[in-house]
Protein backbone atom coordinates (compact mmCIF):
# COMPACT_ATOMS: atom_id res chain seq x y z
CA UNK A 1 82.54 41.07 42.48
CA UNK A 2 81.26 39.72 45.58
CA UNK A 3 79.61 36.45 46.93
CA UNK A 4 77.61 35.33 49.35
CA UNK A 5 78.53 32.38 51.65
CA UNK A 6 76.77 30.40 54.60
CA UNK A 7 79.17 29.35 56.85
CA UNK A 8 79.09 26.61 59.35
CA UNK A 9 81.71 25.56 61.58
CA UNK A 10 81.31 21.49 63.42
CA UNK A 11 84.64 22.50 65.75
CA UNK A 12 88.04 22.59 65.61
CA UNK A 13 89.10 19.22 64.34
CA UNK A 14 89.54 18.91 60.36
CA UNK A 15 86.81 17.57 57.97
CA UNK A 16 87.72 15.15 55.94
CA UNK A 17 84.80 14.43 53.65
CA UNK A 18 81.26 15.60 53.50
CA UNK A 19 77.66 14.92 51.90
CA UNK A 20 73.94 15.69 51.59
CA UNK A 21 70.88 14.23 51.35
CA UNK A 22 68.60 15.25 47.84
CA UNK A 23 66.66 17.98 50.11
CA UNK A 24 69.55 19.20 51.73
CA UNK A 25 68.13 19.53 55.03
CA UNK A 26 70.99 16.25 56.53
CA UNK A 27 74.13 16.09 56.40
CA UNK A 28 77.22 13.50 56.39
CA UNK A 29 80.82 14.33 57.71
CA UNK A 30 84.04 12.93 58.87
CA UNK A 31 85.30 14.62 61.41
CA UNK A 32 88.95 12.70 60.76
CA UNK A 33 88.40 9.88 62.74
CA UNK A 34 86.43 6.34 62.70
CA UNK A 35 82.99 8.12 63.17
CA UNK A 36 80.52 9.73 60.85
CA UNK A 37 78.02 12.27 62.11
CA UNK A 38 74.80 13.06 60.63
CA UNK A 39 73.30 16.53 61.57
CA UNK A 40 70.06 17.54 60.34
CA UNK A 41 69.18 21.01 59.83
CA UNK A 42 66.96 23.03 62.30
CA UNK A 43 64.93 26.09 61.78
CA UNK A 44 67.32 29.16 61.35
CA UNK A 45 69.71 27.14 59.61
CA UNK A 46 71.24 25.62 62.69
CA UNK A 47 73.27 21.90 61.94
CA UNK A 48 72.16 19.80 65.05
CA UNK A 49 73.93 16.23 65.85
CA UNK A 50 71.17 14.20 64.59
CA UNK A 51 73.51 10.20 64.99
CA UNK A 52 76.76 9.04 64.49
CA UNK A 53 77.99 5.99 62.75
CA UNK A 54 80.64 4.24 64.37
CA UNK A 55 81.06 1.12 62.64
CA UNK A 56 85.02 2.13 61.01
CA UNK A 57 87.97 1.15 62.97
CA UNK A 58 89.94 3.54 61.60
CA UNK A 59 89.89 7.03 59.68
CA UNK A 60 87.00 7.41 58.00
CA UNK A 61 88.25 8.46 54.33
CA UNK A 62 85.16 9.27 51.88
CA UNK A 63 81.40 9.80 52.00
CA UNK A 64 78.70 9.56 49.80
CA UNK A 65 75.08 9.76 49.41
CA UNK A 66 72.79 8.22 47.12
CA UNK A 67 70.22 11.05 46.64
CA UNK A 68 66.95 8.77 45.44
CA UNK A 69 67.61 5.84 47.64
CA UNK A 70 69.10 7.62 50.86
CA UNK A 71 72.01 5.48 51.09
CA UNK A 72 74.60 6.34 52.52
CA UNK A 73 78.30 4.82 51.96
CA UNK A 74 81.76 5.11 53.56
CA UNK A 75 85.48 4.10 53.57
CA UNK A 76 87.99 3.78 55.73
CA UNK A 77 91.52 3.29 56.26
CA UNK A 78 90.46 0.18 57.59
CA UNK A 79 89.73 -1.64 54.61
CA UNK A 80 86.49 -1.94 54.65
CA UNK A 81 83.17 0.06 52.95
CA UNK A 82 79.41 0.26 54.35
CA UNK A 83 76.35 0.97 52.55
CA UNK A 84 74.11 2.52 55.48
CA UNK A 85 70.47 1.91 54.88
CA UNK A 86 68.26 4.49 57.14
CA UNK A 87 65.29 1.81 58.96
CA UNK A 88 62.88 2.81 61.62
CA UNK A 89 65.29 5.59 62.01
CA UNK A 90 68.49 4.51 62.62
CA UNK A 91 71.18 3.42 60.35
CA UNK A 92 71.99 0.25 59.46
CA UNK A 93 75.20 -0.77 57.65
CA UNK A 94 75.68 -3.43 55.36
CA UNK A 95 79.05 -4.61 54.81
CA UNK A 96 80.83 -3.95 50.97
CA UNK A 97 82.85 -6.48 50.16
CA UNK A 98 86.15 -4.89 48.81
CA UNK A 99 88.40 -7.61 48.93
CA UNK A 100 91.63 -4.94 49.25
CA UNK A 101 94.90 -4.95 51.49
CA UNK A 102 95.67 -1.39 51.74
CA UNK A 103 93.36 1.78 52.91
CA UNK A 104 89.83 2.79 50.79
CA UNK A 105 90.99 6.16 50.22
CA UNK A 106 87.44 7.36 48.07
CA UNK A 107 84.38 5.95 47.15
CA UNK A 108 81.28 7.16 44.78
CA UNK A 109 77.75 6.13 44.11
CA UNK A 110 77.01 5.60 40.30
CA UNK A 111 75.07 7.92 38.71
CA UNK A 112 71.72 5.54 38.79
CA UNK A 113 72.76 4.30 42.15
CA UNK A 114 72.75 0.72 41.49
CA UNK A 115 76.51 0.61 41.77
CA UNK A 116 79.31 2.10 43.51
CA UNK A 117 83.01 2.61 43.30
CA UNK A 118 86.29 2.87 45.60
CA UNK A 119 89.41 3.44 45.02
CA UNK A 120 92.27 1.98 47.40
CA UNK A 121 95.91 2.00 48.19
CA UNK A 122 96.08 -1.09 46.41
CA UNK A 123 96.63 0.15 43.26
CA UNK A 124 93.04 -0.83 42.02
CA UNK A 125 89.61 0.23 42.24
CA UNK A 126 86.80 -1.98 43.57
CA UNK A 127 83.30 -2.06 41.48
CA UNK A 128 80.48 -2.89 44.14
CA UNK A 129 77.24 -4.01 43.08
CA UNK A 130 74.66 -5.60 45.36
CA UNK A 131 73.94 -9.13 44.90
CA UNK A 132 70.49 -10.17 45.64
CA UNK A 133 70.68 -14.24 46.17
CA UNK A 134 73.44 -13.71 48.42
CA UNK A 135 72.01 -10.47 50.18
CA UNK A 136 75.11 -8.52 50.44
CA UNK A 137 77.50 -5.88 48.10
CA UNK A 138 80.24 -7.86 45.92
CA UNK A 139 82.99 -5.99 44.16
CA UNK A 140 84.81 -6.04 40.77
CA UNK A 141 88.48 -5.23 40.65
CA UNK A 142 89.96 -3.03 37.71
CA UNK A 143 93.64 -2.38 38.04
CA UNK A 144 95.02 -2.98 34.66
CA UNK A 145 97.79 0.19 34.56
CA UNK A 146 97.40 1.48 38.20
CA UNK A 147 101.41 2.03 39.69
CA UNK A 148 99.76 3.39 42.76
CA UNK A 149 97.50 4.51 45.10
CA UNK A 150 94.23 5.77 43.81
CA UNK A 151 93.11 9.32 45.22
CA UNK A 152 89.99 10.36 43.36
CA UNK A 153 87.56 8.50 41.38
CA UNK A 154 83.95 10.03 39.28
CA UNK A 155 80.96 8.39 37.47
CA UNK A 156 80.33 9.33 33.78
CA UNK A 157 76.41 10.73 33.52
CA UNK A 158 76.11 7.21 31.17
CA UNK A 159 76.62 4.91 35.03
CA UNK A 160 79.25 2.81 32.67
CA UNK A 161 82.50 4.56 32.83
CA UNK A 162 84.84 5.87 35.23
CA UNK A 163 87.98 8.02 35.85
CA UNK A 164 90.04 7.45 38.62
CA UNK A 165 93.54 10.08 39.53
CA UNK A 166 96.07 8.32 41.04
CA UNK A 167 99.39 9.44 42.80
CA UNK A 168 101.74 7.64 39.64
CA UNK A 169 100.71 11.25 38.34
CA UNK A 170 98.26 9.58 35.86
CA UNK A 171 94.46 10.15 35.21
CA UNK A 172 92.14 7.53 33.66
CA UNK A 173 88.93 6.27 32.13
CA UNK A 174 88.13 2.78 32.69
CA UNK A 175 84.94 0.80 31.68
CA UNK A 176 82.96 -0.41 34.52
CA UNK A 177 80.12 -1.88 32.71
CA UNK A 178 78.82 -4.43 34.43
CA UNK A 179 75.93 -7.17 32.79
CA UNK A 180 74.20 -8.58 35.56
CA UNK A 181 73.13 -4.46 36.02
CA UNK A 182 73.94 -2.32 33.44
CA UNK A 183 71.57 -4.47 31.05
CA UNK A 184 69.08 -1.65 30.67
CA UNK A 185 72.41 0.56 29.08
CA UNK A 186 72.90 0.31 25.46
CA UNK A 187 76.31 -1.26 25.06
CA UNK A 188 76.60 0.43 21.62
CA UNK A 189 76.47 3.67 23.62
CA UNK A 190 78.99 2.87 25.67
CA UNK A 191 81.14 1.83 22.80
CA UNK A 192 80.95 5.05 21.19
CA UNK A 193 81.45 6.91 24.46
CA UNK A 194 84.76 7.68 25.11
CA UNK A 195 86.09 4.84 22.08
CA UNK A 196 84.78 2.45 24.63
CA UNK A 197 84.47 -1.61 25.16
CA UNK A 198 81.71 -2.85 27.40
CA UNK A 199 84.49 -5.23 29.26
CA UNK A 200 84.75 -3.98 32.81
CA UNK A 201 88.12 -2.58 33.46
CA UNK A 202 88.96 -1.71 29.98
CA UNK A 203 90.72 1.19 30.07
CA UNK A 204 90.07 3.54 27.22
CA UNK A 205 92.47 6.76 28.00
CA UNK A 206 95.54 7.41 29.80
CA UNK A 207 96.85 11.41 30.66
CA UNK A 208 99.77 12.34 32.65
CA UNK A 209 98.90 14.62 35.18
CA UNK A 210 101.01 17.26 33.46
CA UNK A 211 103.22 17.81 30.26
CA UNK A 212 106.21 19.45 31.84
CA UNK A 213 106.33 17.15 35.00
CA UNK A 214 103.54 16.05 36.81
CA UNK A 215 102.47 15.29 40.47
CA UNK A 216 100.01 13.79 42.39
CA UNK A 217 96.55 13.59 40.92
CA UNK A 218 94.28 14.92 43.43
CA UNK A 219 90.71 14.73 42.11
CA UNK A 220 89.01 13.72 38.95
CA UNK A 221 85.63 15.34 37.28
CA UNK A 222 83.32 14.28 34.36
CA UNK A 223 81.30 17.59 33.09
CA UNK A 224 77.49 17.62 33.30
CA UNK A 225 77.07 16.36 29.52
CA UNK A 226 80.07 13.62 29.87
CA UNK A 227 81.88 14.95 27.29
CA UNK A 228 85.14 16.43 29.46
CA UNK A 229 86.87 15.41 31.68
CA UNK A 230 89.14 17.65 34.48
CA UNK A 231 91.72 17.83 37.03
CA UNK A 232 93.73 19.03 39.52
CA UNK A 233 97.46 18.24 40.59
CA UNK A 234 100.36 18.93 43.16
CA UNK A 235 102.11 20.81 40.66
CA UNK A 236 99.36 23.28 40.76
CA UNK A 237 97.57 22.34 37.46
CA UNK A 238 94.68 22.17 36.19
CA UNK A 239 94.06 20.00 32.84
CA UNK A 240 90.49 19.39 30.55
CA UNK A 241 90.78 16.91 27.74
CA UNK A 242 87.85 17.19 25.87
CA UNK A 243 86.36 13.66 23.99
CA UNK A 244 84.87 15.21 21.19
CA UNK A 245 88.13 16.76 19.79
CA UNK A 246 91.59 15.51 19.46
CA UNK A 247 91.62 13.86 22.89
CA UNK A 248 94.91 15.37 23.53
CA UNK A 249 94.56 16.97 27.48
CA UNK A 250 94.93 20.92 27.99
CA UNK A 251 97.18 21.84 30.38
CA UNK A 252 97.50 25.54 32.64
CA UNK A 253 99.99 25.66 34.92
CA UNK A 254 98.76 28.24 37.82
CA UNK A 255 100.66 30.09 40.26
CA UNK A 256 98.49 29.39 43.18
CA UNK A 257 99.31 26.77 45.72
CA UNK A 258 98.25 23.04 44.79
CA UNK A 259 94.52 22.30 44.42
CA UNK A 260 92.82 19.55 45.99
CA UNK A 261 89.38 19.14 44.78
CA UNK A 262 87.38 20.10 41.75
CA UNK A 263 84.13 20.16 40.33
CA UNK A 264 82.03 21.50 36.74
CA UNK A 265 79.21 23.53 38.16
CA UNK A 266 78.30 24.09 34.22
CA UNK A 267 79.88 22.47 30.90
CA UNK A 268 82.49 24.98 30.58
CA UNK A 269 82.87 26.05 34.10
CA UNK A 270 85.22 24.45 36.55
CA UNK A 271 85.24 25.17 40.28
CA UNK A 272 88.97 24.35 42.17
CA UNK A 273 89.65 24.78 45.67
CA UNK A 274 92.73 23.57 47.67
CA UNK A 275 96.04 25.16 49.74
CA UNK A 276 95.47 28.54 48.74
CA UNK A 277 92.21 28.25 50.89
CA UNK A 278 90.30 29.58 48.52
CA UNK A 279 87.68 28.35 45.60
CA UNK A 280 88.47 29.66 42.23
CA UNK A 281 86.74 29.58 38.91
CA UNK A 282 88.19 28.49 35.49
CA UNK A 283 86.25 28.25 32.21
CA UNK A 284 87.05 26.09 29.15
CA UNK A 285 86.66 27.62 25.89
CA UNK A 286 85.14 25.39 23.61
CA UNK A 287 86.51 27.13 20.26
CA UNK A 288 90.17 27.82 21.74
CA UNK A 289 90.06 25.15 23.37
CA UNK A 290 91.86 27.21 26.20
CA UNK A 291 91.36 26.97 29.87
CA UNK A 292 91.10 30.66 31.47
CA UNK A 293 90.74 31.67 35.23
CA UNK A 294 88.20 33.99 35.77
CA UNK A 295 87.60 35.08 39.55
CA UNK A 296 88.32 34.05 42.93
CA UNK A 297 84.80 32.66 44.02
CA UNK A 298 85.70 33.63 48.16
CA UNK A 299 86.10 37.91 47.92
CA UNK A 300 86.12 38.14 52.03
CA UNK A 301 87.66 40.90 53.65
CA UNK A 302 89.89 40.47 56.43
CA UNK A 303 88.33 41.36 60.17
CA UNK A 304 89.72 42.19 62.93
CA UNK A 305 89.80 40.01 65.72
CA UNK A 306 89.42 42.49 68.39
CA UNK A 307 86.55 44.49 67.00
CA UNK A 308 88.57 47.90 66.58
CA UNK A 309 88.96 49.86 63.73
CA UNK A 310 91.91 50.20 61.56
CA UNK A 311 91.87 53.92 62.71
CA UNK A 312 91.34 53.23 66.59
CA UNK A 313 94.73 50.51 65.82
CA UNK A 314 96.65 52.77 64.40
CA UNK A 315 96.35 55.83 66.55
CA UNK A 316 96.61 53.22 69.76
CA UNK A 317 99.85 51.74 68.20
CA UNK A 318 101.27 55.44 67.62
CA UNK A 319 100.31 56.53 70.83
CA UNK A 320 100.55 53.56 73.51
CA UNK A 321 103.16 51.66 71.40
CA UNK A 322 101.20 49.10 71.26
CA UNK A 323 101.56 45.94 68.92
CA UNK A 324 99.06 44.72 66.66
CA UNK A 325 97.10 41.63 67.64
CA UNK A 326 98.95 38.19 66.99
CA UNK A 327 95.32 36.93 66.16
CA UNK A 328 95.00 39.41 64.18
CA UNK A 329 98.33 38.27 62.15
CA UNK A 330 97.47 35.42 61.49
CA UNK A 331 93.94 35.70 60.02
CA UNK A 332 93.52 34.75 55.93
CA UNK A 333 91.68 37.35 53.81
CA UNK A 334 89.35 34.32 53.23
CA UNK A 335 86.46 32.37 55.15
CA UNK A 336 88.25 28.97 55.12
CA UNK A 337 90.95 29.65 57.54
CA UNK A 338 93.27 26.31 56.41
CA UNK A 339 93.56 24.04 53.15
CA UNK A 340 90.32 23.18 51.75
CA UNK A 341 90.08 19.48 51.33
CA UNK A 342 86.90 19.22 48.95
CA UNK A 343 84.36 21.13 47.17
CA UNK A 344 81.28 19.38 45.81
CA UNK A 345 77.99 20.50 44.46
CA UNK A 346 75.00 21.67 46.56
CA UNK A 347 72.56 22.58 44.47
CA UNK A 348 70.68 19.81 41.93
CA UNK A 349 72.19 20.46 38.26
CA UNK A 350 69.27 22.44 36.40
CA UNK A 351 69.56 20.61 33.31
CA UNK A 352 67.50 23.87 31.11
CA UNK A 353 69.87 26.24 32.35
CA UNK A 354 72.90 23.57 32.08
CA UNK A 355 73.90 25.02 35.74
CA UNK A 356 74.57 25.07 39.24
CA UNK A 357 74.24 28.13 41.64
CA UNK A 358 75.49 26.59 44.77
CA UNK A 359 78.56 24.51 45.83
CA UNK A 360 80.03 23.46 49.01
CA UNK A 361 83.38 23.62 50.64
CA UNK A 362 84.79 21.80 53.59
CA UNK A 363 88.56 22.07 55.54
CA UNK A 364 91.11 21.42 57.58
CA UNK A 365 89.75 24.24 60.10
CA UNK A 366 86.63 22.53 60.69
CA UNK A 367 84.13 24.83 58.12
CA UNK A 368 81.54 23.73 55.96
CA UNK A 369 80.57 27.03 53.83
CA UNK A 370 77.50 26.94 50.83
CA UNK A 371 78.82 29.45 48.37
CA UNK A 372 76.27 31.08 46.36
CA UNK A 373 77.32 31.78 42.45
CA UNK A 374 74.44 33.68 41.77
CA UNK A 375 76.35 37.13 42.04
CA UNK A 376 78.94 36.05 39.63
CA UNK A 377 76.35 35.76 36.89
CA UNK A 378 76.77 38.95 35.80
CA UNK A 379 80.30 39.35 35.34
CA UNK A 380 80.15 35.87 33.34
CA UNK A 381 77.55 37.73 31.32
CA UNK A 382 79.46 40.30 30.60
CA UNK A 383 82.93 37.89 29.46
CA UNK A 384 79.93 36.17 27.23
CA UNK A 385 80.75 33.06 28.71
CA UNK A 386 77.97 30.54 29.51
């Protein structure tokens, strides 16, 4: 079973978050420092530097962007966010007010993009909103629970709740209902959501990160239809709780190395990608209610660096003595050559075929690559799984 990538490499330096804009043709990314740069896409799919956004003092943490308004926003170990608003064609930022002492470590745009969300080193996760008298983004703490520092936060599809992962090895799901926006949201919904209250920073479910020890929560994920929830520790687990059964969390165990990212690219299927380099695919069986890993999504082979042939290398190495290419040691079996930091969604969610074809990987060596799941179709097809 094989898949097609695009890859893209923006130099040697790690990237530490990425985003795009709805049509896919710009694109946002850290390249772990203060600055963001924004390439746009040229004919022949070449990124070209387009700006950068230099407003962070420090490491520039998380990126997101708001596909209908084209906004983007950032955080930084500084301790600060910007909303970047794109006039006469440059970017302007607008200052978030996050009222935190320790490093933004994530941030999200709601789901109707009249809110956003960051999560902090301050045990606590700032609710931003943008106030309209006063001209400028105000925040609402929750941190009712948090021991520690929040890594990973997502948006239920309903723009009320949210899930944050956190490094006390804890996931969860916090209201973040707010009335001076959310008052086009039924708060009845939102009640029955989850076992919900409308009071911001409620918090309606708590999961350890694991039942036979736990580590860090690395990233959190709300499925397509809201109804799960996922994700991925440092004790190399993945876990789904599911709110329309028992509420009780499923937990697998792997033995690959710890993942760092995930996201649904269906309602049962779960995309995870982290130190083994390497985005996998998992499945949740809604009758089982079993989690199953079904493929390795990356199913490169490994070239050789100096362009000969495994026959031409061996017959040189038995006749010259000669030893095989360090560079050649050292190369994965895989495109990403180092620890892939996130994977996100390219592709708009077709909401007919309750799908995504296309995702998006960044990492510590500097690659972007747009994975096409297209030609794993069939093989799903033939498990029955949909």
């Amino acid at each position: 079973m094989m898949s097609n990538s695009e890859i893209h490499t923006f130099g040697v330096q790690p990237i530490t978050s990425h985003a795009f804009n709805s049509n896919k043709d710009k694109l946002a990314v850290s390249p772990n420092n203060n600055e963001v740069h924004i390439y746009h896409k040229e004919g022949g799919g070449k990124w070209n530097l387009n700006s950068s956004l230099g407003q962070h003092d420090l490491r520039v943490t998380s990126i997101d962007w708001a596909k209908r308004t084209n906004r983007i926003v950032t955080c930084s170990a500084d301790r600060n966010g910007y909303v970047w608003t794109l006039v006469d064609g440059v970017w302007k930022p607008t200052l978030v007010l996050l009222r935190i002492n320790r490093a933004a470590t994530c941030v999200r745009w709601s789901p109707k993009e009249d809110k956003l969300a960051v999560g902090c080193g301050a045990k606590l996760i700032s609710v931003c909103y943008f106030e309209e008298q006063n001209d400028w983004w105000v925040s609402k703490h929750i941190k009712k629970s948090i021991k520690s520092t929040v890594t990973s936060i997502d948006w239920h599809p309903n723009n009320a709740l949210l899930a944050c992962g956190s490094t006390d090895f804890r996931t969860r799901v916090f209201t973040a209902y707010v009335r001076d926006v959310d008052n086009s949201i039924n708060a009845d919904e939102v009640k029955a959501t989850w076992n919900g209250k409308t009071d911001i920073g409620t918090m309606l479910a708590e999961f350890h990160s694991s039942q036979g020890g736990g580590g860090w929560v690395h990233c959190v994920a709300f499925s397509p239809d809201g109804t799960r929830l996922a994700w991925v520790s440092h004790d190399s687990s993945v876990s789904v709780v599911d709110s329309r059964k028992s509420m009780h969390p499923i937990n697998v165990r792997t033995t690959f190395l710890p993942f760092l990212s995930c996201v649904w690219c269906s309602d049962n299927l779960l995309v995870t990608a982290g130190h083994d380099c390497c985005p996998m695919l998992y499945c949740y069986d809604d009758y089982s209610g079993e989690i199953r890993f079904l493929a390795k999504i990356d199913k490169s082979t490994k070239r050789e660096a100096d362009g000969f042939s495994a026959m031409r290398k061996f017959r040189d190495m038995d006749k010259r003595a000669l030893v095989e290419n360090t560079v050649s040691n050292t190369m994965l079996d895989t495109v990403h050559q180092n620890t892939i930091l996130e994977v996100r969604l390219y592709s708009d969610f077709d909401s007919k075929l309750r799908k995504t074809e296309q995702i998006s990987t960044i990492g510590v060596d500097g690659k972007m690559v747009i994975w096409d799941l297209k030609s794993i179709e069939s093989s799903l097809a033939n498990m029955k799984i949909k």
